[in-house]
N, C-alpha and C. Protein backbone atom coordinates (compact mmCIF):
# COMPACT_ATOMS: atom_id res chain seq x y z
N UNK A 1 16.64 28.47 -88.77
CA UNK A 1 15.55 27.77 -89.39
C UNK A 1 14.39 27.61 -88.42
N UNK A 2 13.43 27.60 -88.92
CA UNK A 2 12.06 27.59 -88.06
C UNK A 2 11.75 26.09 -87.62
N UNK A 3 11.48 25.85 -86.17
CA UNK A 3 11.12 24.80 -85.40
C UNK A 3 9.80 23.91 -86.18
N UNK A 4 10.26 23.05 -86.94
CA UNK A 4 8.65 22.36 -87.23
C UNK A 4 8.05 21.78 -86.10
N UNK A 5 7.05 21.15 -86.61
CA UNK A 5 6.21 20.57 -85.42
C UNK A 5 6.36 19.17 -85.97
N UNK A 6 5.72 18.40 -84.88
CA UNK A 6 5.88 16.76 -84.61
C UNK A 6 5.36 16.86 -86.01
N UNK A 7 4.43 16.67 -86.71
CA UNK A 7 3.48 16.51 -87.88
C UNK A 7 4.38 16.45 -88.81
N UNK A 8 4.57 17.80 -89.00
CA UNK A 8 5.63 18.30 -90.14
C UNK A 8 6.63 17.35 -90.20
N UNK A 9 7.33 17.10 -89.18
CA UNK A 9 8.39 16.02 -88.97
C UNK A 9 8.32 14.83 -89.33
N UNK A 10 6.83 14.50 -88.83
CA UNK A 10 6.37 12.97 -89.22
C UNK A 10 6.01 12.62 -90.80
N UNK A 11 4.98 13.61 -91.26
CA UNK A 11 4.10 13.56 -92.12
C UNK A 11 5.26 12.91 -93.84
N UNK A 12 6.08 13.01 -94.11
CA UNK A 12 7.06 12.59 -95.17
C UNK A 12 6.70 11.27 -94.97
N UNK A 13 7.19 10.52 -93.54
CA UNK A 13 7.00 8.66 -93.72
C UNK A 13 5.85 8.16 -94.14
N UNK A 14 5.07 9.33 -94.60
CA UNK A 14 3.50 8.70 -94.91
C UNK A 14 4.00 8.06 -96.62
N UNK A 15 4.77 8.74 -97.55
CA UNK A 15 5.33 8.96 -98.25
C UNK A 15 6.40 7.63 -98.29
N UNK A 16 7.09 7.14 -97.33
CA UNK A 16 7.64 6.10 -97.17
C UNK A 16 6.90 5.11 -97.20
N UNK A 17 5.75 5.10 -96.41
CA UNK A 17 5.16 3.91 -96.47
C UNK A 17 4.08 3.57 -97.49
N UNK A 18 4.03 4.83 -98.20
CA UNK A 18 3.43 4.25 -100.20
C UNK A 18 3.97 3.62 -100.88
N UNK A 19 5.35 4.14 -100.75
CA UNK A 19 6.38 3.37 -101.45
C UNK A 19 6.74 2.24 -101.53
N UNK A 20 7.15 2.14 -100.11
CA UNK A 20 7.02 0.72 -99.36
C UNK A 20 5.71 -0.67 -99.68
N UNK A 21 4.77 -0.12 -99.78
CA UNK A 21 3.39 -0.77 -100.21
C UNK A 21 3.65 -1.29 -101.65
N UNK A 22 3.38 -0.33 -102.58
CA UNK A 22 3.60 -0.33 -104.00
C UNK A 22 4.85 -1.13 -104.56
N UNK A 23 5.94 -0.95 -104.37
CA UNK A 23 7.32 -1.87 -103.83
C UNK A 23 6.75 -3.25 -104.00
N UNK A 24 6.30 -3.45 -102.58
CA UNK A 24 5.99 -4.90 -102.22
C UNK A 24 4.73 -5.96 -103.11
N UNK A 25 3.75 -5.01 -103.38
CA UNK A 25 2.67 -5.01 -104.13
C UNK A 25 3.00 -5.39 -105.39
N UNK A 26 3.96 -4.71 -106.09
CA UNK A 26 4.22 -4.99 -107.20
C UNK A 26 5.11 -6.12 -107.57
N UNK A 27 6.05 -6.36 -106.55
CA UNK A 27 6.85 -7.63 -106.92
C UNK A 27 6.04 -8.69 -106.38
N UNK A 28 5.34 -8.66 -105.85
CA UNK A 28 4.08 -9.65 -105.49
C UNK A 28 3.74 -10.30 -106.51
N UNK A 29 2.96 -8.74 -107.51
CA UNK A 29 2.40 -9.12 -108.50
C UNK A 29 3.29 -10.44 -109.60
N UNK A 30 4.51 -10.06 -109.84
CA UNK A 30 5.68 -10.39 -110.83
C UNK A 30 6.19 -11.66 -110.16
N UNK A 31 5.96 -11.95 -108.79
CA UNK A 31 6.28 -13.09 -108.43
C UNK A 31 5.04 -14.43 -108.50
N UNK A 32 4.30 -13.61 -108.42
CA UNK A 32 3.02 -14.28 -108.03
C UNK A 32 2.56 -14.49 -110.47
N UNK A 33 3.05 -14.15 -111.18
CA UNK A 33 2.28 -14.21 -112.50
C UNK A 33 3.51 -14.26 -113.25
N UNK A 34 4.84 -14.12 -113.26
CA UNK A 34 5.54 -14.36 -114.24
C UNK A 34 6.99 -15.38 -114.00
N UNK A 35 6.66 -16.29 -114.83
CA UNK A 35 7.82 -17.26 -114.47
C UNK A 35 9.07 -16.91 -114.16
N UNK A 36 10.16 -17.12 -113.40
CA UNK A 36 11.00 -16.24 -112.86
C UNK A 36 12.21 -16.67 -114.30
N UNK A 37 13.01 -15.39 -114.19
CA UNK A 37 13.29 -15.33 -115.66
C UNK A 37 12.88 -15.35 -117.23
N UNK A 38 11.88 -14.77 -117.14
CA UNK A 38 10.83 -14.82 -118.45
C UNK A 38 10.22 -13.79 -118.56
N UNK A 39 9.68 -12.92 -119.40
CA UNK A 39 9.08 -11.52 -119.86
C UNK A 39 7.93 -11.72 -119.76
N UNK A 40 7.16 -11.00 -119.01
CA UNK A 40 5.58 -11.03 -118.66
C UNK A 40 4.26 -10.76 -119.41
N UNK A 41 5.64 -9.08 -120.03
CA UNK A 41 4.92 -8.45 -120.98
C UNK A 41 5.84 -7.17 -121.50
N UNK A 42 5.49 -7.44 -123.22
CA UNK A 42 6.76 -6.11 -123.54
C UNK A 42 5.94 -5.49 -124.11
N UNK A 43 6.36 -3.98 -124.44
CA UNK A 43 5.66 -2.72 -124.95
C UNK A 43 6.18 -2.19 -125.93
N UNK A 44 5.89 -1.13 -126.80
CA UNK A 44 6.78 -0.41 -127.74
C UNK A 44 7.54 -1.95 -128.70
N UNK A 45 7.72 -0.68 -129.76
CA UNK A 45 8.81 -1.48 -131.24
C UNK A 45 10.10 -2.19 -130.33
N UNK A 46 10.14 -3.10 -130.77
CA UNK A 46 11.33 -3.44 -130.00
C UNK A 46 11.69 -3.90 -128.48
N UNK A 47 10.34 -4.12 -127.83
CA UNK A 47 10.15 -4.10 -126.39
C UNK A 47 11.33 -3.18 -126.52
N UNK A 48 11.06 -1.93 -125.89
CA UNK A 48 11.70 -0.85 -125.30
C UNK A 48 11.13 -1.05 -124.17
N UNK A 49 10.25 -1.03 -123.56
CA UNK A 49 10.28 -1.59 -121.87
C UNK A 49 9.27 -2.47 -121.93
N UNK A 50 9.91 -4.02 -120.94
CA UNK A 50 9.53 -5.19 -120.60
C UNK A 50 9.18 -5.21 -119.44
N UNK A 51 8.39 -6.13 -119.16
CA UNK A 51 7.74 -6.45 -117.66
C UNK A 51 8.51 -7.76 -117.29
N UNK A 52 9.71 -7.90 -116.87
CA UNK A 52 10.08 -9.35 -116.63
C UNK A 52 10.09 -9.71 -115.23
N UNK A 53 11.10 -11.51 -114.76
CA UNK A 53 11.13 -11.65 -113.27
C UNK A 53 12.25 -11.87 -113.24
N UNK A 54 13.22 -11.26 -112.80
CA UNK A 54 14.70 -11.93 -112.34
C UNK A 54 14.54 -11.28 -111.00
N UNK A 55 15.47 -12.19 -110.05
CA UNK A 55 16.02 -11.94 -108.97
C UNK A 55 17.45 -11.51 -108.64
N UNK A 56 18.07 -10.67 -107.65
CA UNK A 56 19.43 -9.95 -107.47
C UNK A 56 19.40 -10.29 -105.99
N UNK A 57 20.89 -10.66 -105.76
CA UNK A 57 21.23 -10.84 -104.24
C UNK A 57 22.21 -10.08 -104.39
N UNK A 58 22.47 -8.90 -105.40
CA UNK A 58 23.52 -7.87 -105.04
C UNK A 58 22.49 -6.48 -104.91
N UNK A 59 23.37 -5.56 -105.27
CA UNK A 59 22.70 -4.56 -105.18
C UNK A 59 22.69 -4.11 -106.87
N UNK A 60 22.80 -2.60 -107.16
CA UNK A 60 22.58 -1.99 -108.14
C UNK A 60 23.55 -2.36 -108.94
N UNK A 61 23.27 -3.28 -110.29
CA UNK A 61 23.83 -3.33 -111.76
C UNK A 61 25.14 -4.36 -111.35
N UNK A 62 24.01 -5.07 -110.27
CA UNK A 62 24.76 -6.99 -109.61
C UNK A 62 25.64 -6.81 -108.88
N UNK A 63 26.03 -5.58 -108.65
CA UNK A 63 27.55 -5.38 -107.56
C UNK A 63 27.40 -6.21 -106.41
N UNK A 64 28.30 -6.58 -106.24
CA UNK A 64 28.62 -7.71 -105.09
C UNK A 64 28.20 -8.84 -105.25
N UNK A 65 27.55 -9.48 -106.38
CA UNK A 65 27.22 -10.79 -106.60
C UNK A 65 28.18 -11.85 -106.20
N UNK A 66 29.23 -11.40 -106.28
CA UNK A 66 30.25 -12.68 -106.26
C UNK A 66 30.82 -13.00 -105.03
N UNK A 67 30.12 -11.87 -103.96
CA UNK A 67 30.97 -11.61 -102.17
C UNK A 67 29.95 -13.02 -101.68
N UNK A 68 31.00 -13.55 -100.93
CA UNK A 68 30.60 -14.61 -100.14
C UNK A 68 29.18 -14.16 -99.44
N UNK A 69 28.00 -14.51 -98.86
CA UNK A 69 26.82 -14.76 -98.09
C UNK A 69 26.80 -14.06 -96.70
N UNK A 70 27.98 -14.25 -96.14
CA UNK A 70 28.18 -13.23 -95.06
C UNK A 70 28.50 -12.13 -95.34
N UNK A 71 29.11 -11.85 -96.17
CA UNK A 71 29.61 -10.32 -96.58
C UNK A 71 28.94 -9.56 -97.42
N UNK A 72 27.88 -10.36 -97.99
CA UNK A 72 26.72 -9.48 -98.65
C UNK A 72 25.81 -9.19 -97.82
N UNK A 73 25.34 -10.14 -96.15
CA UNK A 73 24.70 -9.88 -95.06
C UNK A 73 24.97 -8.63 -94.82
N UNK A 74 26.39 -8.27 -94.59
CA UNK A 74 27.07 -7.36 -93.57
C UNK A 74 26.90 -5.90 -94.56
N UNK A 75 26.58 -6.01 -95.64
CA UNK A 75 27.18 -4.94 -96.60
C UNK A 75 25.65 -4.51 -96.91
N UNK A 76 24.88 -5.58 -97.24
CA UNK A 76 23.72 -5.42 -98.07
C UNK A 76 22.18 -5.42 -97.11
N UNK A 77 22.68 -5.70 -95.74
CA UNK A 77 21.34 -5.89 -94.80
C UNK A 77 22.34 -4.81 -93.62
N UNK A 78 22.93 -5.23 -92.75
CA UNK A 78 23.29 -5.05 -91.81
C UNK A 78 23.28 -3.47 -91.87
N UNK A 79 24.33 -2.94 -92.39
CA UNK A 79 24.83 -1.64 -93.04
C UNK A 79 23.36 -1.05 -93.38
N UNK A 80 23.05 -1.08 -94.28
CA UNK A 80 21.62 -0.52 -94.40
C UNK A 80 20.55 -0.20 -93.41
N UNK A 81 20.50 -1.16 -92.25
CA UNK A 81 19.80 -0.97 -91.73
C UNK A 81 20.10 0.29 -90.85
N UNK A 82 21.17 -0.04 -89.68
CA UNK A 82 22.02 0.87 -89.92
C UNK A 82 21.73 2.86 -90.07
N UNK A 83 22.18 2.55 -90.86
CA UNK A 83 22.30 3.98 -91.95
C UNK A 83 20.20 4.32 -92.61
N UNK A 84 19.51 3.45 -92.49
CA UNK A 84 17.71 3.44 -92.01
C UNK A 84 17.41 4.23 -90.60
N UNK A 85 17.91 3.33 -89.97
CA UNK A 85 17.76 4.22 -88.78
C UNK A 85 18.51 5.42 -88.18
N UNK A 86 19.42 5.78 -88.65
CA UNK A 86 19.97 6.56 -88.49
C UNK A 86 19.55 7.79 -89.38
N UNK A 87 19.16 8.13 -90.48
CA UNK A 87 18.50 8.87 -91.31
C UNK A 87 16.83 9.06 -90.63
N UNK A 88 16.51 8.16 -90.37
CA UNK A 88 15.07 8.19 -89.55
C UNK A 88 15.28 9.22 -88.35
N UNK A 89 15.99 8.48 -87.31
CA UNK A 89 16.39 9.71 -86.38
C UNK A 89 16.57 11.34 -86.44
N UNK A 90 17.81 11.16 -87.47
CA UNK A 90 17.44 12.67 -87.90
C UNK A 90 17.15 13.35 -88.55
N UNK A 91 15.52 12.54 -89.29
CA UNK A 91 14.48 13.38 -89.94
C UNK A 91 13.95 13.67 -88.80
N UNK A 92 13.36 12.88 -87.64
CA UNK A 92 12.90 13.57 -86.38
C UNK A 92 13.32 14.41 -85.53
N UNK A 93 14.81 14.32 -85.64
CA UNK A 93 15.02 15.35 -84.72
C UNK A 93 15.45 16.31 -85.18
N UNK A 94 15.81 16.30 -86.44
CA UNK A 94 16.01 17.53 -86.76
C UNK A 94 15.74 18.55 -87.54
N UNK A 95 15.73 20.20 -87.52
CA UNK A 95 14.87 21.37 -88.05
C UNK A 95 16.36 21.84 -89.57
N UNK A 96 17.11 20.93 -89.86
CA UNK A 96 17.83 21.59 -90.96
C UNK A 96 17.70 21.77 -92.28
N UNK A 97 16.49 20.76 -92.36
CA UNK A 97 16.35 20.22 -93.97
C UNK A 97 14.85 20.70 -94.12
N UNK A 98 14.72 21.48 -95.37
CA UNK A 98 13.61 22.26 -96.09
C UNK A 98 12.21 20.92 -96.27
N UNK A 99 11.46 21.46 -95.96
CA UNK A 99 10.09 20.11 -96.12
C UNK A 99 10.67 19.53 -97.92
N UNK A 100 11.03 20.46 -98.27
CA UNK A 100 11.20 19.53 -99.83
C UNK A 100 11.99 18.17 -99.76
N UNK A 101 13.14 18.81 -98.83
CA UNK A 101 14.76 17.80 -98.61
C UNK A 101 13.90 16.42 -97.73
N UNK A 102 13.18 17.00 -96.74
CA UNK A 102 12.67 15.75 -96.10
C UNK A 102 11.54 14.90 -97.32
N UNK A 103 11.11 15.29 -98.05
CA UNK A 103 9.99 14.99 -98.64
C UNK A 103 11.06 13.84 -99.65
N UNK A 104 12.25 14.19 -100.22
CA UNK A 104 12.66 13.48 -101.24
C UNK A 104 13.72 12.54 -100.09
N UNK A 105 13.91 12.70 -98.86
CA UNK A 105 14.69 11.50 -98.11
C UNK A 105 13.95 10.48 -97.96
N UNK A 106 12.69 10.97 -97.58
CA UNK A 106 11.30 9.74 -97.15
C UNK A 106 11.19 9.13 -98.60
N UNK A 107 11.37 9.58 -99.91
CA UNK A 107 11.19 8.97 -100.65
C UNK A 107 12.08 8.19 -101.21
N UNK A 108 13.82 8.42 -101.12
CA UNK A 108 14.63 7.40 -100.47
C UNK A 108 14.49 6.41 -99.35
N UNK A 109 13.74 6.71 -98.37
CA UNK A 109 13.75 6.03 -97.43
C UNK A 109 12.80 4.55 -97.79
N UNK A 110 11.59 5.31 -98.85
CA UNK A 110 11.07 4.08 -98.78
C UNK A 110 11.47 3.29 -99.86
N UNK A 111 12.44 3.62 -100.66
CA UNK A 111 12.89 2.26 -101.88
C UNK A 111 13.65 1.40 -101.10
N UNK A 112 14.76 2.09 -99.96
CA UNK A 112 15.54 1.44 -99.29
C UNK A 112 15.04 0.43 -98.68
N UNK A 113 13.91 0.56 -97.81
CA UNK A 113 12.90 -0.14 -97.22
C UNK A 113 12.67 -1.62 -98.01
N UNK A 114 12.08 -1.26 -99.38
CA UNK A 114 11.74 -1.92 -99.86
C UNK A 114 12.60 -3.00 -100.36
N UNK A 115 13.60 -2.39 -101.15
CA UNK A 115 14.61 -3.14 -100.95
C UNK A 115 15.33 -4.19 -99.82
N UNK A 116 15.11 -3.70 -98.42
CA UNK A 116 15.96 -4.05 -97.72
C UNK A 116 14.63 -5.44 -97.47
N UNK A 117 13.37 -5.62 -97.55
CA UNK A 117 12.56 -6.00 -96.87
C UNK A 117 12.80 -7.61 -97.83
N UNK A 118 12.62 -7.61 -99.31
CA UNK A 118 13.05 -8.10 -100.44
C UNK A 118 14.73 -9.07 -99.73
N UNK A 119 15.27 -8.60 -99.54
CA UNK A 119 16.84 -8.93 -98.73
C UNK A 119 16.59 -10.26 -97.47
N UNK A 120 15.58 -9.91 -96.82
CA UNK A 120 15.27 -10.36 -95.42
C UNK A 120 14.46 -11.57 -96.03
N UNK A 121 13.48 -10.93 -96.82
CA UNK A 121 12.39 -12.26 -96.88
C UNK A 121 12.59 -12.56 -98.32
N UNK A 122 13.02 -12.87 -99.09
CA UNK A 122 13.08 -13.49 -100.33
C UNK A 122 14.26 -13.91 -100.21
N UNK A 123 14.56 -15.33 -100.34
CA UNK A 123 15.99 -16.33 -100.45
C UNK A 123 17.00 -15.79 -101.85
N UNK A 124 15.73 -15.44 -102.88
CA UNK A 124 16.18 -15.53 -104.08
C UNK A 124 16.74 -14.06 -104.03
N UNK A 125 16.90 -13.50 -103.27
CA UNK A 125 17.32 -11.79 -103.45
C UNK A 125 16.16 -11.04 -103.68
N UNK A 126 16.61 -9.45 -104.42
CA UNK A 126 15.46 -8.63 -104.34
C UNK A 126 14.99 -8.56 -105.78
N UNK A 127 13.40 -8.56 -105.72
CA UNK A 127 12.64 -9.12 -107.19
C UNK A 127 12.89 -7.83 -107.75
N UNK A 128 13.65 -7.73 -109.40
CA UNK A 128 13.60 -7.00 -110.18
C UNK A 128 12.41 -6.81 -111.02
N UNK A 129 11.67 -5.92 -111.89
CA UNK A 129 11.38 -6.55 -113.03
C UNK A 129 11.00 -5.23 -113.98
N UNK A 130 11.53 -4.64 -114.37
CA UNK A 130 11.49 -3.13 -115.28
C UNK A 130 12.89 -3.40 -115.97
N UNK A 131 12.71 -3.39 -117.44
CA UNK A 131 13.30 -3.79 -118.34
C UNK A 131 13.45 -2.67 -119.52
N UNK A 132 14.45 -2.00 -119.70
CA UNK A 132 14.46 -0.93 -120.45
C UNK A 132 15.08 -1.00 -121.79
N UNK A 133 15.04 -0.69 -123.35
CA UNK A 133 15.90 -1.06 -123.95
C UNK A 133 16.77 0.41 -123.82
N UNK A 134 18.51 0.18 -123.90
CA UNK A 134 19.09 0.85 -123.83
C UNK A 134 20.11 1.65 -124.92
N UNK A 135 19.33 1.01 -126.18
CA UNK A 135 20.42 0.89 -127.47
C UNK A 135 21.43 1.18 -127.43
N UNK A 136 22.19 0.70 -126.53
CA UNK A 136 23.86 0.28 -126.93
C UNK A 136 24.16 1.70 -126.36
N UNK A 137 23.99 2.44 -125.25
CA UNK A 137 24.16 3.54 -125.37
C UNK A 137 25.26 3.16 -123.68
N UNK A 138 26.29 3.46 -123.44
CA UNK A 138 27.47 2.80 -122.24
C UNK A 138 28.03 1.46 -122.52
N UNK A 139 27.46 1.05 -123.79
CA UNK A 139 27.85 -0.09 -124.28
C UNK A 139 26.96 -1.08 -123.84
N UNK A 140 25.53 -0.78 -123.33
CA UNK A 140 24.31 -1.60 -122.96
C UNK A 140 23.47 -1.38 -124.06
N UNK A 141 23.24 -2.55 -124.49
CA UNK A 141 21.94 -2.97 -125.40
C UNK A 141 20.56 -2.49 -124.36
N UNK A 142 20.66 -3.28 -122.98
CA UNK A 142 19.37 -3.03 -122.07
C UNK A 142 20.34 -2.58 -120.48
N UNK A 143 18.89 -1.49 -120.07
CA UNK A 143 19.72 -1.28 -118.64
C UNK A 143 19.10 -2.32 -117.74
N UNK A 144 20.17 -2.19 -116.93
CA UNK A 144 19.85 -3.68 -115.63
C UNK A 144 18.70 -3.07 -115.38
N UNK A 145 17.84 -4.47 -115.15
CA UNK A 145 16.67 -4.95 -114.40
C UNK A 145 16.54 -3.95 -113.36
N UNK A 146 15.60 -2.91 -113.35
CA UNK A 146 14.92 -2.34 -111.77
C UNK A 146 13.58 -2.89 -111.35
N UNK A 147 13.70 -1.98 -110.30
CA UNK A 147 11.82 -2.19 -109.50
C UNK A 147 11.62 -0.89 -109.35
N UNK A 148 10.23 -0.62 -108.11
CA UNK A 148 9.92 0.63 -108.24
C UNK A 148 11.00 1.04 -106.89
N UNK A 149 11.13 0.45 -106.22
CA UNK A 149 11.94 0.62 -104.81
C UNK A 149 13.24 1.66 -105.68
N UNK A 150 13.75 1.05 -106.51
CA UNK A 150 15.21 1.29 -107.04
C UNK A 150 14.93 3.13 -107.57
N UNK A 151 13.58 3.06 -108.30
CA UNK A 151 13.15 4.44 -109.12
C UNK A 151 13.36 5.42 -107.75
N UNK A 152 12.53 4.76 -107.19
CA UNK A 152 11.93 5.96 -105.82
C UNK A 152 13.64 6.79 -105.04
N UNK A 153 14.62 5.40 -105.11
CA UNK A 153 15.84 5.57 -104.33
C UNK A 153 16.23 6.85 -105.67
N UNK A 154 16.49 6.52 -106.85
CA UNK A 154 16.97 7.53 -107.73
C UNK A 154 16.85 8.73 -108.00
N UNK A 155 15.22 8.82 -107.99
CA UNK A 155 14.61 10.05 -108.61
C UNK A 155 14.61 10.85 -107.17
N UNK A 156 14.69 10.28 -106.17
CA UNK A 156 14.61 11.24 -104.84
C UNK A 156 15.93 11.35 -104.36
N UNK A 157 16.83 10.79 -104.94
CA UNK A 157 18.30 10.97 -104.74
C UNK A 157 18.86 12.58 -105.66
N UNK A 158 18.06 12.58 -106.72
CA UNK A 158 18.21 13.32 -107.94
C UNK A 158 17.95 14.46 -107.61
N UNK A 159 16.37 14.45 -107.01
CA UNK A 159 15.86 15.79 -106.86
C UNK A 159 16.50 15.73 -105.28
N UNK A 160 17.28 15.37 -104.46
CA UNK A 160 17.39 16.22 -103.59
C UNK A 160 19.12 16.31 -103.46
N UNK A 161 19.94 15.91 -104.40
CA UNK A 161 20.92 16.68 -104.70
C UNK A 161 20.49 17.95 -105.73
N UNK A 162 19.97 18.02 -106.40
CA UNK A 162 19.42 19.39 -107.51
C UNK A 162 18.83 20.44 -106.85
N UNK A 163 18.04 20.27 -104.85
CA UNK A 163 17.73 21.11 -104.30
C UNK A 163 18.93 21.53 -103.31
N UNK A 164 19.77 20.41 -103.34
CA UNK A 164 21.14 21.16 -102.24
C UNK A 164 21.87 21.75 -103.19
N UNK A 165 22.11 21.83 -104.45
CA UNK A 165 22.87 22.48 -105.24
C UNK A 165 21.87 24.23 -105.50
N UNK A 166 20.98 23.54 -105.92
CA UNK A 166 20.17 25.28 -106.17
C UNK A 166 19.99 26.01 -104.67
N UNK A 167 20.08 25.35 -103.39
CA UNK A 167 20.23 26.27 -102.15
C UNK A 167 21.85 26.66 -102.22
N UNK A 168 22.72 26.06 -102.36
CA UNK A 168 24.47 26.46 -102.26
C UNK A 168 24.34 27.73 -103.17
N UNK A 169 23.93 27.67 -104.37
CA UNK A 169 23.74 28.32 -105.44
C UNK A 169 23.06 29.75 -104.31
N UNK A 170 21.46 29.53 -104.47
CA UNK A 170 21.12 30.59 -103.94
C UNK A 170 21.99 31.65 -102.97
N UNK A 171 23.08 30.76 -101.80
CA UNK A 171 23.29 31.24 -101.02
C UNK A 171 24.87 31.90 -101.58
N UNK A 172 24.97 31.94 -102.41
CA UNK A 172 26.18 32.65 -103.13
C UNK A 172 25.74 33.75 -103.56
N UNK A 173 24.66 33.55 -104.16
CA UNK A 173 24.56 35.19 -104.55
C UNK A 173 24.40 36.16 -104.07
């Protein structure tokens, strides 16, 4: 694989730190204008997607809600951080991953961020507020409460398993 340069290497966290912004910006907004637990604003027949405020001191779809305070520290801050810096490191140091692969880690990198920042400084956990209706479809009427942090972690989780599968792929034939 060809040696990038510092730039190349760097230039993705620019990408992290939009995320990161927008993230923070937006639960700002939802903290700062909608009563916590209450709908801000719904859209579509049926509010099919709501603007609400709840807060989570677990992670994705409440997991770990019920772990004692230290063990959600250790699991939900500690660990993360962690596994932040360690992914940071070797986007810098290393030439293995296609500018695409780095492009969709930085964009993991920055929901994580965001998330993790939400963890540190909000008592109440990390501010949700994207409200989807789900018609009963897994046996959910609505899917759990996201933010944009949560999208950014998904959709760049998505597309960069779909680019390690179409390189395995490529390299078979």
């Amino acid at each position: 694989m060809k040696q990038l340069s510092t730039q190349e290497k760097l230039l993705p966290f620019v990408l992290s730190g939009v995320i990161i912004l927008l993230d923070q910006l937006t639960k700002w907004l939802v903290v700062q204008n909608i009563p916590l637990y209450s709908v801000g604003a719904s859209f579509g027949k049926g509010g099919i997607l709501r603007i609400i405020h709840v807060q989570n001191k677990a992670i994705g779809f409440s997991i770990g809600h019920t772990l004692p305070d230290t063990m959600r520290m250790i699991l939900f801050i500690i660990v993360p951080v962690i596994v932040i810096i360690g992914i940071m490191v070797y986007l810098v140091k290393s030439n293995e991953l296609m500018k695409f692969q780095r492009w969709m880690i930085a964009l993991i990198l920055g929901g994580g961020i965001g998330n993790l920042l939400d963890r540190l400084f909000r008592p109440m956990g990390v501010v949700d507020f994207i409200d989807v209706k789900f018609y009963g479809i897994f046996g959910l009427e609505r899917w759990p409460t996201f933010n944009l942090a949560d999208s950014a972690i998904v959709v760049g989780g998505i597309l960069l398993i779909a680019s390690l599968i179409l390189l395995v792929r490529s390299e078979h034939e």
